[in-house]
Protein backbone atom coordinates (compact mmCIF):
# COMPACT_ATOMS: atom_id res chain seq x y z
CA UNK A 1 14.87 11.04 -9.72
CA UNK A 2 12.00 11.95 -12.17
CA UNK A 3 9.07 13.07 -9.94
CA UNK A 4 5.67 10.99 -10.68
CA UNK A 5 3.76 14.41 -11.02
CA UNK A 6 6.25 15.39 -14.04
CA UNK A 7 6.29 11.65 -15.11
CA UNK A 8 2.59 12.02 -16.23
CA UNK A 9 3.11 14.50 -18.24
CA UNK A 10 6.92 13.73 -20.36
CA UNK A 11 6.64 10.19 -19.94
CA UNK A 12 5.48 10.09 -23.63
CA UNK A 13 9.20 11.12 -24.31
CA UNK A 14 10.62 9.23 -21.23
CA UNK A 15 11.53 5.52 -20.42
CA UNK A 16 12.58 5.08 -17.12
CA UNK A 17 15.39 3.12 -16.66
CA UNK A 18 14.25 0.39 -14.76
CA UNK A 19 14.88 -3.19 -14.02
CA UNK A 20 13.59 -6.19 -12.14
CA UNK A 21 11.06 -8.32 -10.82
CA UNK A 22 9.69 -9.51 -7.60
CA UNK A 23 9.15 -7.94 -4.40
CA UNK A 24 10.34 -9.36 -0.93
CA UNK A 25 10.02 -7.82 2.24
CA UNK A 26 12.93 -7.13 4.74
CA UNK A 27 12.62 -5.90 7.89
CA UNK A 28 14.45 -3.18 8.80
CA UNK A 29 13.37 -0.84 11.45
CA UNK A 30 10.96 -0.88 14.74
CA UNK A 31 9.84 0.96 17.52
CA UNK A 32 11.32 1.23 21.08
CA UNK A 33 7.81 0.91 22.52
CA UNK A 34 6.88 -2.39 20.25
CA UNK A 35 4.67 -4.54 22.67
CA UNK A 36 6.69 -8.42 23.60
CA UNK A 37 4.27 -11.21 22.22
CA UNK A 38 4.91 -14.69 23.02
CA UNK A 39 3.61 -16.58 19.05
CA UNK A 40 3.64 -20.43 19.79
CA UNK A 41 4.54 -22.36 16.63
CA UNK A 42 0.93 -24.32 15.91
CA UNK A 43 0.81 -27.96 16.30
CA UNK A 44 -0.02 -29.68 13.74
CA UNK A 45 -1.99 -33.11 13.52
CA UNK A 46 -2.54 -35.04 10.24
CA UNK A 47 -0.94 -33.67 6.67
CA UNK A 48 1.18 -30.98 6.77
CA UNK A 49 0.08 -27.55 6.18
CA UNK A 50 2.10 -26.02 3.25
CA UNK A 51 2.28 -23.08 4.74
CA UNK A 52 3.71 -21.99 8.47
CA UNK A 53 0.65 -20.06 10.05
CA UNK A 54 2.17 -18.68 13.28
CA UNK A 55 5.17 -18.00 11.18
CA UNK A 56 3.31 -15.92 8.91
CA UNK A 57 1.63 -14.39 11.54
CA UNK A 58 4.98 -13.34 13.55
CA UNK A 59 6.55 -11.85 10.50
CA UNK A 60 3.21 -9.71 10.21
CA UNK A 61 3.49 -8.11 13.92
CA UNK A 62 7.04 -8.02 13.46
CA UNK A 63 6.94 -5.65 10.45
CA UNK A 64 4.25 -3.64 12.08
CA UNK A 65 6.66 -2.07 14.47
CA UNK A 66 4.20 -2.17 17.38
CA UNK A 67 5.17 -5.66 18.52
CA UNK A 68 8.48 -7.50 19.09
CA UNK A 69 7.59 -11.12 19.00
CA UNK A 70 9.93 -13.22 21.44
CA UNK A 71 12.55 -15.54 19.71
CA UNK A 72 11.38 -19.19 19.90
CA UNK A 73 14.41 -20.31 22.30
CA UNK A 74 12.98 -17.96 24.98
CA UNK A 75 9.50 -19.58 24.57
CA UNK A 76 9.39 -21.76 27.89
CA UNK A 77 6.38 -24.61 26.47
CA UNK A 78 4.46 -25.44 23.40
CA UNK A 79 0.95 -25.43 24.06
CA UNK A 80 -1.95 -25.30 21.73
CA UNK A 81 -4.74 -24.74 23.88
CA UNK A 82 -5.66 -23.31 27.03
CA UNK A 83 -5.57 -26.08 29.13
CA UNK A 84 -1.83 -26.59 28.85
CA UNK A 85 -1.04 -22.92 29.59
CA UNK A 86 0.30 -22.41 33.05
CA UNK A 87 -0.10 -18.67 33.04
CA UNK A 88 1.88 -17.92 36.23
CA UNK A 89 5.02 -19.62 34.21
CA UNK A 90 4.39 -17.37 31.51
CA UNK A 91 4.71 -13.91 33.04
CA UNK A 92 8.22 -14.75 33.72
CA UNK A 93 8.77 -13.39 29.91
CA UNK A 94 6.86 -10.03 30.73
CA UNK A 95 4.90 -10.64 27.34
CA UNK A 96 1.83 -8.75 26.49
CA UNK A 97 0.15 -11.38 24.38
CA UNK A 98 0.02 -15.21 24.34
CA UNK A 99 -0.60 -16.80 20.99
CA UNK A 100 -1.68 -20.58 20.80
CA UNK A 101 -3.55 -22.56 17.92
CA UNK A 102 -3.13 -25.82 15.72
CA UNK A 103 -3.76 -26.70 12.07
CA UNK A 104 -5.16 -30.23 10.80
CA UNK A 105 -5.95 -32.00 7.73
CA UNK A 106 -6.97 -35.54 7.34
CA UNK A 107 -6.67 -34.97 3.18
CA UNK A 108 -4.56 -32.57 2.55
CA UNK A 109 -6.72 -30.47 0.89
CA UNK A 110 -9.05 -29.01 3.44
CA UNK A 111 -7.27 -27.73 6.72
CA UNK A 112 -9.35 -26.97 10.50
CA UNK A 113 -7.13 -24.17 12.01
CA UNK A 114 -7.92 -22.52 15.77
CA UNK A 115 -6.27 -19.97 17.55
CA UNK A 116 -6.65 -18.32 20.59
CA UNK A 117 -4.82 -15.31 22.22
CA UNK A 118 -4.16 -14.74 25.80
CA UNK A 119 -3.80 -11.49 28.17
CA UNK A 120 -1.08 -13.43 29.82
CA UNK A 121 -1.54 -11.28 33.28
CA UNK A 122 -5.17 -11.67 33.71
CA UNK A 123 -5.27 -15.35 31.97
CA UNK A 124 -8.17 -14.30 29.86
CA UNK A 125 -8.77 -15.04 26.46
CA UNK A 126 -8.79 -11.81 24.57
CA UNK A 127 -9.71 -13.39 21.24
CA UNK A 128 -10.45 -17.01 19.55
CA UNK A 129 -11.97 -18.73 16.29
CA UNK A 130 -12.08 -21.54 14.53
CA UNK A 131 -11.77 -22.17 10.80
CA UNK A 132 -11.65 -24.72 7.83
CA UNK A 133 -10.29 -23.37 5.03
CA UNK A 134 -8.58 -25.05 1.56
CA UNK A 135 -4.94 -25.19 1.46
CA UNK A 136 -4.67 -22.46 -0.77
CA UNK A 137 -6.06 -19.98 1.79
CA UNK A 138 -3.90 -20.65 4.95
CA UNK A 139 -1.87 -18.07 4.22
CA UNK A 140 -4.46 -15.48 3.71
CA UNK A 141 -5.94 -17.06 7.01
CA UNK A 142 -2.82 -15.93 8.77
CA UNK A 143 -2.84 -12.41 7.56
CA UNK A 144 -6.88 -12.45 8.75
CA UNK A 145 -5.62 -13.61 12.20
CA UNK A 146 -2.65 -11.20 12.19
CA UNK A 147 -5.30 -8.67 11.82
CA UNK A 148 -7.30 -9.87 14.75
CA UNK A 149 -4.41 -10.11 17.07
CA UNK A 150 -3.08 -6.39 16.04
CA UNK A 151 -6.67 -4.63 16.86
CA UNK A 152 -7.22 -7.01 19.94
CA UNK A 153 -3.72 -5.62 21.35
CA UNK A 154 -4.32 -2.53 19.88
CA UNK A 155 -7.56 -1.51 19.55
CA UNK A 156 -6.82 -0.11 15.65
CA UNK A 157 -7.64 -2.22 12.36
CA UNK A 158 -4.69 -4.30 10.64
CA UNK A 159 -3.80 -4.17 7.36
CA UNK A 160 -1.84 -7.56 6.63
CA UNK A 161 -5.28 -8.68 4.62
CA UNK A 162 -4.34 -6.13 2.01
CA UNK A 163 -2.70 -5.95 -1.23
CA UNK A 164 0.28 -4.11 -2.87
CA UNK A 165 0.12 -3.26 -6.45
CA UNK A 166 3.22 -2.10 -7.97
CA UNK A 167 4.89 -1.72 -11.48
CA UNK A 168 8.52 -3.44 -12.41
CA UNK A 169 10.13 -3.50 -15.71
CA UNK A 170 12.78 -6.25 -16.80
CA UNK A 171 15.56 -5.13 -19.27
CA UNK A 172 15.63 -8.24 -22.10
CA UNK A 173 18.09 -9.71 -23.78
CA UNK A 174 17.24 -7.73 -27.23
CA UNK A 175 17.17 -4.15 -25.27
CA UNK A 176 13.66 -4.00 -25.35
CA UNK A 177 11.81 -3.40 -21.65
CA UNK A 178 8.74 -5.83 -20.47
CA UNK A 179 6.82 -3.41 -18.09
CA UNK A 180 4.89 -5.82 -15.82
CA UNK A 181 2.01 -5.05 -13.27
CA UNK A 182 1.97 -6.83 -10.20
CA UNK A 183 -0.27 -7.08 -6.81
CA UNK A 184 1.16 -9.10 -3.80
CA UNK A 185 0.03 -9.81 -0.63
CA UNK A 186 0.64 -7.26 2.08
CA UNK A 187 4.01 -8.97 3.35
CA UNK A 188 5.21 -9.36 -0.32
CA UNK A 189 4.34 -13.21 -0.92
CA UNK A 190 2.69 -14.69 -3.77
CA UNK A 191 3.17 -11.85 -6.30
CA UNK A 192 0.59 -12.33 -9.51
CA UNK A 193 1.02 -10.69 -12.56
CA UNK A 194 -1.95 -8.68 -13.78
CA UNK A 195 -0.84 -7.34 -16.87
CA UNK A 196 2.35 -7.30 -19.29
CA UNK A 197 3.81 -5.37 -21.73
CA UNK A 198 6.65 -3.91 -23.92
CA UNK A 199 4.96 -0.40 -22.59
CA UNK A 200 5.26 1.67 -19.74
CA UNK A 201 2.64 1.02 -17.51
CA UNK A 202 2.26 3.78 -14.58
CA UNK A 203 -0.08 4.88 -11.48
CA UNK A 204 -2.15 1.87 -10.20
CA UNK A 205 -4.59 2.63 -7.97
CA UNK A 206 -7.15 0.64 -6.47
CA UNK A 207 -11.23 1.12 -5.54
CA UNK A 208 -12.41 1.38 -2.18
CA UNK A 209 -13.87 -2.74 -3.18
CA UNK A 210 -10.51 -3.93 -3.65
CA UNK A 211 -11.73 -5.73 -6.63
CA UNK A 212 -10.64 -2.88 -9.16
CA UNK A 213 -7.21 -2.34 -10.65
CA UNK A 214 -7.17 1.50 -12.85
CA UNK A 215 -4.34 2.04 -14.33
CA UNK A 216 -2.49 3.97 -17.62
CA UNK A 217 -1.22 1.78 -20.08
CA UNK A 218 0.85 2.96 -23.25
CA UNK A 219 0.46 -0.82 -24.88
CA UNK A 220 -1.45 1.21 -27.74
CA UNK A 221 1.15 3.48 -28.66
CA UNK A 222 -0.51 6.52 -26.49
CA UNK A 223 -1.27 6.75 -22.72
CA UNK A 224 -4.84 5.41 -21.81
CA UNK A 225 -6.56 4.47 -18.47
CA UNK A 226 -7.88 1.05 -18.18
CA UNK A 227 -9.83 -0.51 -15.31
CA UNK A 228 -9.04 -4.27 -14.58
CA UNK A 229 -11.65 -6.81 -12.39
CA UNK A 230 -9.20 -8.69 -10.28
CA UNK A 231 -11.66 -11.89 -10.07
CA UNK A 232 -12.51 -12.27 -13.71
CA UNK A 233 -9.31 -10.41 -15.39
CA UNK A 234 -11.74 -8.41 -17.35
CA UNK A 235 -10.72 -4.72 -18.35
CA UNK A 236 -11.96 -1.56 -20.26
CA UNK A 237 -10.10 1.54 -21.90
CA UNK A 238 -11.90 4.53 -20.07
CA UNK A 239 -10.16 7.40 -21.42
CA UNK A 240 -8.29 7.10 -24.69
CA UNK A 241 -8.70 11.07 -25.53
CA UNK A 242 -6.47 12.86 -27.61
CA UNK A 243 -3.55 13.70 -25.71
CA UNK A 244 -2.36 12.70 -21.90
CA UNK A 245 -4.94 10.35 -20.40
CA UNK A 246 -3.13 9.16 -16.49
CA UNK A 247 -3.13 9.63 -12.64
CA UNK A 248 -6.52 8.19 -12.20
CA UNK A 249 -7.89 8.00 -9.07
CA UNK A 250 -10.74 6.72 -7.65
CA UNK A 251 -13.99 8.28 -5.43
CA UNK A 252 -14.89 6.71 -2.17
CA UNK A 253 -18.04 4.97 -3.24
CA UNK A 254 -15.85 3.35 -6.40
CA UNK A 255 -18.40 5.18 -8.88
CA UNK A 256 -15.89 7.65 -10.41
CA UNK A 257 -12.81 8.64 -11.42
CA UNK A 258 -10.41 11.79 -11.20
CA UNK A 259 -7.87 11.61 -13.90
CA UNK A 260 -5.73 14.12 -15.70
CA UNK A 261 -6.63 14.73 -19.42
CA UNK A 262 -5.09 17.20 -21.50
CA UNK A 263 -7.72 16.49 -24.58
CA UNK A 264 -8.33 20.54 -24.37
CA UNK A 265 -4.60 21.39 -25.13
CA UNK A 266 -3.09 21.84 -21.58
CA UNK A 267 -3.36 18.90 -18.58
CA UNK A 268 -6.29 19.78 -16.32
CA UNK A 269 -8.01 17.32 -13.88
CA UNK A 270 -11.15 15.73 -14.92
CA UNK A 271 -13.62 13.62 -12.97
CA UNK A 272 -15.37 10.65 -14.97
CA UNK A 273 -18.59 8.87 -13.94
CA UNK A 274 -17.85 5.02 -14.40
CA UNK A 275 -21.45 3.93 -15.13
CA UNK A 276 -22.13 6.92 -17.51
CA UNK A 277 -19.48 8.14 -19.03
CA UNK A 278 -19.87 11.34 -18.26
CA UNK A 279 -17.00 13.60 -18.20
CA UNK A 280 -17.09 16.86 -15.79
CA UNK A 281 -13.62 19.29 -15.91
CA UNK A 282 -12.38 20.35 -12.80
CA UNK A 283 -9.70 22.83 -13.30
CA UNK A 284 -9.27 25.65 -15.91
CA UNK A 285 -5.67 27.13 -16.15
CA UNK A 286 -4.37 27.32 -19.33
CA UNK A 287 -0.63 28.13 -17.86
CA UNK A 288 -0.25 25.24 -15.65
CA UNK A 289 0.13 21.32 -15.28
CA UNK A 290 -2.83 20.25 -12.67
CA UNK A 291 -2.19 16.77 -12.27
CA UNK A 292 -2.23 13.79 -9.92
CA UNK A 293 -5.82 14.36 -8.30
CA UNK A 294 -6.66 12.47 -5.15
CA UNK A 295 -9.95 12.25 -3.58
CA UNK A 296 -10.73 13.70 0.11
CA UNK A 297 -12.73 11.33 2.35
CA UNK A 298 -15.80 13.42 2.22
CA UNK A 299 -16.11 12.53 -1.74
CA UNK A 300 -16.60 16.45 -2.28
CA UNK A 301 -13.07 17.53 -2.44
CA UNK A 302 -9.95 16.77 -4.77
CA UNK A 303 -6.07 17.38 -3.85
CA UNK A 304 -4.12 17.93 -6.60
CA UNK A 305 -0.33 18.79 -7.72
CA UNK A 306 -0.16 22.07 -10.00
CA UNK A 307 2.59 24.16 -10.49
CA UNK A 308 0.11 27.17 -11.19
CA UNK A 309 2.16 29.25 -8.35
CA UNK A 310 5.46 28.45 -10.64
CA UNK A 311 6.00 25.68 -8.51
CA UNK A 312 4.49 22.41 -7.82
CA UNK A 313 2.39 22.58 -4.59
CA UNK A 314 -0.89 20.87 -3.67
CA UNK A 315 -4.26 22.33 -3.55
CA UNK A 316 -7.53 21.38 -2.87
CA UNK A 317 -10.46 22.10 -4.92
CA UNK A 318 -14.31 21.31 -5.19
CA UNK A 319 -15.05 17.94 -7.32
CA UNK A 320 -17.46 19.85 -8.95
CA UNK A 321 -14.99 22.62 -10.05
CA UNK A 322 -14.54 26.13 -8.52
CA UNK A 323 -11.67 28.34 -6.87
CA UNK A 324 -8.61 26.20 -6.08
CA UNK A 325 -7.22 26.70 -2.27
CA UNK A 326 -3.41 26.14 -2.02
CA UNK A 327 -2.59 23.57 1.14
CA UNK A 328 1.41 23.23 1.63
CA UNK A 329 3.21 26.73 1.97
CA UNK A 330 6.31 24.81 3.51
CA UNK A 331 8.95 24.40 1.04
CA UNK A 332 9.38 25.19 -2.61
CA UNK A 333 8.05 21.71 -3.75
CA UNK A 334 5.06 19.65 -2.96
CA UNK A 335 3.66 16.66 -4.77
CA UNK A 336 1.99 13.52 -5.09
CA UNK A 337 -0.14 13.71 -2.45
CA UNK A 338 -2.24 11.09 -0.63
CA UNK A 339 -4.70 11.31 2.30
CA UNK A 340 -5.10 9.26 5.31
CA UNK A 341 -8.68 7.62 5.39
CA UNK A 342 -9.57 9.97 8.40
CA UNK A 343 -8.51 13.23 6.24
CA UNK A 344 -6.23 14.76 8.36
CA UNK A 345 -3.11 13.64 7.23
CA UNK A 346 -1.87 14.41 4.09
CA UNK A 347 1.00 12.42 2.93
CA UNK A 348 3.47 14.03 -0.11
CA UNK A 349 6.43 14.67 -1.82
CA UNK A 350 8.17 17.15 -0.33
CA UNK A 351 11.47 19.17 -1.98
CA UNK A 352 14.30 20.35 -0.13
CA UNK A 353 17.72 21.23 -1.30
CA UNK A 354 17.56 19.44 -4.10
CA UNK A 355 16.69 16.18 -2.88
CA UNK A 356 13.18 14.54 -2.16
CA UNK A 357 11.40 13.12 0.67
CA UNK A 358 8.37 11.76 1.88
CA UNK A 359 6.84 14.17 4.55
CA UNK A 360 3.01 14.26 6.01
CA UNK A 361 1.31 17.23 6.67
CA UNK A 362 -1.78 17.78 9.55
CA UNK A 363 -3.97 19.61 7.37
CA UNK A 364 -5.73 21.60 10.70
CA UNK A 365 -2.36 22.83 11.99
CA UNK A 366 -0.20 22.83 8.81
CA UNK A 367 2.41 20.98 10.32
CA UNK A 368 5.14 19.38 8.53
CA UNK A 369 6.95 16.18 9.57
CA UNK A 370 9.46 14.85 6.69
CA UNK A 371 9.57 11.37 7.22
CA UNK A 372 12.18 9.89 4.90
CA UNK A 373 16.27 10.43 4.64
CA UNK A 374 17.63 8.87 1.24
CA UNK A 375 16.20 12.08 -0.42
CA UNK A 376 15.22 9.75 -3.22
CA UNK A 377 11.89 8.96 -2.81
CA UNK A 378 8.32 9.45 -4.34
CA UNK A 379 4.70 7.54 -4.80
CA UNK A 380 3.06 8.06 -1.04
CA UNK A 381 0.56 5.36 -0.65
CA UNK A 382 -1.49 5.68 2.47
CA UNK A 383 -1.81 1.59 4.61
CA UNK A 384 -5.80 2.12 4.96
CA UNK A 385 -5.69 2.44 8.63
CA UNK A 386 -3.61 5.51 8.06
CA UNK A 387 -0.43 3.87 10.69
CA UNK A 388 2.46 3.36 7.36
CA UNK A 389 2.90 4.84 4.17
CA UNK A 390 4.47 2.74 1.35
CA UNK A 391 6.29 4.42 -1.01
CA UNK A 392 9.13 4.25 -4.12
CA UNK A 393 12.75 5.03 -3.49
CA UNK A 394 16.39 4.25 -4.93
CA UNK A 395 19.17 2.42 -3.47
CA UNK A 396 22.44 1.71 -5.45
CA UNK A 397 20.39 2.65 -8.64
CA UNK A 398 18.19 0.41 -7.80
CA UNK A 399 14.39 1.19 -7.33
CA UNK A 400 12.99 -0.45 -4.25
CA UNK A 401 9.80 -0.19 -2.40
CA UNK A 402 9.75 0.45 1.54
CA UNK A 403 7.35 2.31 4.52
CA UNK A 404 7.15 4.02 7.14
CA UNK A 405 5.00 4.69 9.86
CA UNK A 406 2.91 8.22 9.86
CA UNK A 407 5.92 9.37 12.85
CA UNK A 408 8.54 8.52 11.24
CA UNK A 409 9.80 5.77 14.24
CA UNK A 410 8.89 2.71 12.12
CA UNK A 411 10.95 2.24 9.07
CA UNK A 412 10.84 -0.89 6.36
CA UNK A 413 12.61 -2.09 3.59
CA UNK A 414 10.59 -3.78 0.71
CA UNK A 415 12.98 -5.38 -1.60
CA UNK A 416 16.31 -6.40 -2.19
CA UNK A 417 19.52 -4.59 -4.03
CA UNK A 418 18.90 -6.08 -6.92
CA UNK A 419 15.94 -5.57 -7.26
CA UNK A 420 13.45 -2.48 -9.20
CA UNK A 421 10.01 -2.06 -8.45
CA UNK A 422 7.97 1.46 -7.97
CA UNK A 423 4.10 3.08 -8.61
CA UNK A 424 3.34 1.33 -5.36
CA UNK A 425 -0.35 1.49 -4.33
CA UNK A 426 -1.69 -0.13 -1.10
CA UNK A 427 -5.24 -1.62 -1.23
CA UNK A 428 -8.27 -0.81 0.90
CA UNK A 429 -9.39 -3.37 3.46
CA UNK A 430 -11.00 -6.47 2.29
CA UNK A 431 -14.38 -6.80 3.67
């Protein structure tokens, strides 16, 4: 499998070979220590809701791998409020959680939805809330409450608010390619297109708003880094240089972005101020391809891919330039890297015996975990509470999406056999 750190720099002679469309998410691993939660199905009074909140909202813990969600023939009632709960009945299921709530409409259009969630052993509500949203946001209501039930169990953030971005390409009928950009909701639902073309498009990577799309794009015959608005659809070219412009990756406060040029004659990385346009160079080494630049939490620091050592291996450097410092020693190939929001956990590419994995690496102790076992994969996204890491692999030829958690207990699927999608990025939290 071509390595994204190499695709940067050949893809101007490469097309990969891909094919397909549309991501769906399958469920395929868990955790032996995934807390039982009793999810109620949500009455319903008035129209119908077009979409099935508590059903939305099970799939999201389920996929988590911290909670096993009890089938709905063990549930023992249907209530949708406290006052038909008879606790003592409940504990009988040895559930950690009890979730209730009900969704009505008296038009159709506008929908009141409450929920409340229960410490079934106490009898005390843990959390509850009220909304009215339009029928087009019930199902980003769900992932909101999905969120508020995983930290109120767990006392750590969720992530099913967030977004995937990922790149698929469709083979037509002609033997041309149509390279399509696509962001989806967390669990893989409602998939939008974002941009189209008979060009690769590659590395999609989102600001810390969630409201910015940057990207490379070859739709102009050369590789060039745009930046897309998600609300309006507006975009701008922000490096069209002679030469490779791609990997671009954006600071913590949103206001810049590392990307690797090669407008002096070899790839270095670069770091571009947004509002400006001012262009600062990184790295200076005239024998080697530095490339695929992330930031470090701090906003100071940079890890980047370079095969200065006659390998590729990741080092960190000053965003302001300076002496590089090599970070993985374990293994004779290292790439891609991402870093958990907390920066201690670097998540990579990582090379053994011919094959390649994703493994994470505590950047105090050095310690290596590979995480992965097709030996196929590549594209480490960090989920922003630092728990899973998406990433790109191959199945039956097939590209496919799929994640797993930072210990490598939780495993996911992301996708179907005939299916191709890869570049994965995960969003940040919406605020």
């Amino acid at each position: 499998m071509t390595k994204r750190w190499l695709a940067s720099f050949w893809l101007l002679a490469l097309l990969l070979p891909w094919q397909a469309q549309a991501l769906i998410i399958e469920i395929t691993g868990g955790s032996e220590a995934a807390l039982p939660i009793a999810i109620v199905p949500f009455g319903s009074e008035g129209f119908s809701a077009p979409e099935d909140i508590s059903a939305v909202i099970q799939n999201d813990l389920s996929r988590s791998g911290r909670f096993s969600p009890l089938p709905e023939s063990d549930l023992i009632s249907s209530p949708h409020e406290k006052s038909e709960i008879n606790f003592k009945d409940w504990r009988l299921l040895r559930s950690e959680g009890l979730l209730v709530g009900k969704v009505s409409s008296v038009d159709g259009e506008t929908y009141q939805v409450q929920f409340q969630l229960f410490d079934v052993y106490k009898g005390q509500q843990l959390v509850g809330k009220r909304y009215q949203v339009p029928a087009s946001g019930l199902r980003r209501l769900a992932h909101q409450i999905s969120d508020q039930v995983y930290q109120a169990l767990t006392g750590e953030i969720g992530v099913f608010s967030t977004r995937l971005a990922f790149v698929s390409v469709r083979d037509n009928s002609d033997g041309s390619k149509r390279y399509t950009l696509q962001v989806s909701d967390s669990d893989g639902a409602n998939p939008r297109t974002v941009l189209q073309s008979k060009q690769p498009i590659l590395s999609p990577n989102w600001a810390s708003d969630g409201e910015r799309l940057a990207y490379v794009s070859f739709e102009n015959g050369k590789a060039e880094v745009f930046v897309q608005e998600m609300r309006s659809g507006r975009r701008n070219s922000v490096a069209a240089f002679k030469g490779l412009n791609s990997a671009p990756a954006w600071s913590p406060d949103g206001k810049k972005l590392a990307l690797t040029l090669s407008k002096a004659g070899n790839p270095e990385i670069y770091v571009l101020e947004l509002a400006s346009g001012k262009l600062s160079r990184v790295t200076h080494n005239s024998q080697a391809i530095d490339t695929e630049a992330v930031w470090m939490p701090n906003s100071r620091e940079l890890l980047f891919t370079s095969d200065r050592g006659g390998r590729p291996q990741i080092y960190k450097v000053s965003a302001d330039g300076g002496r590089a410092k090599r970070v993985t020693f374990e293994g004779r190939y290292n790439a891609s890297p991402d870093i958990s929001s907390d920066g201690r956990t670097l998540a990579m590419v990582h090379g053994l015996n011919g094959q390649f994995y994703i493994a994470v690496q505590d950047l105090d102790s050095g310690a290596v975990l590979v995480l992965t076992e097709t030996g196929r994969d590549e594209s480490p996204s960090f989920a922003p509470n630092g728990r899973m890491i998406l990433y790109a692999t191959e199945k039956n030829s097939h590209g496919e999406l799929a994640a797993v958690s930072v210990d490598g207990r939780i495993h996911q699927r992301l996708g179907e056999s005939d299916r191709d999608v890869r570049e994965p990025a995960w969003s940040p939290i919406r605020k």
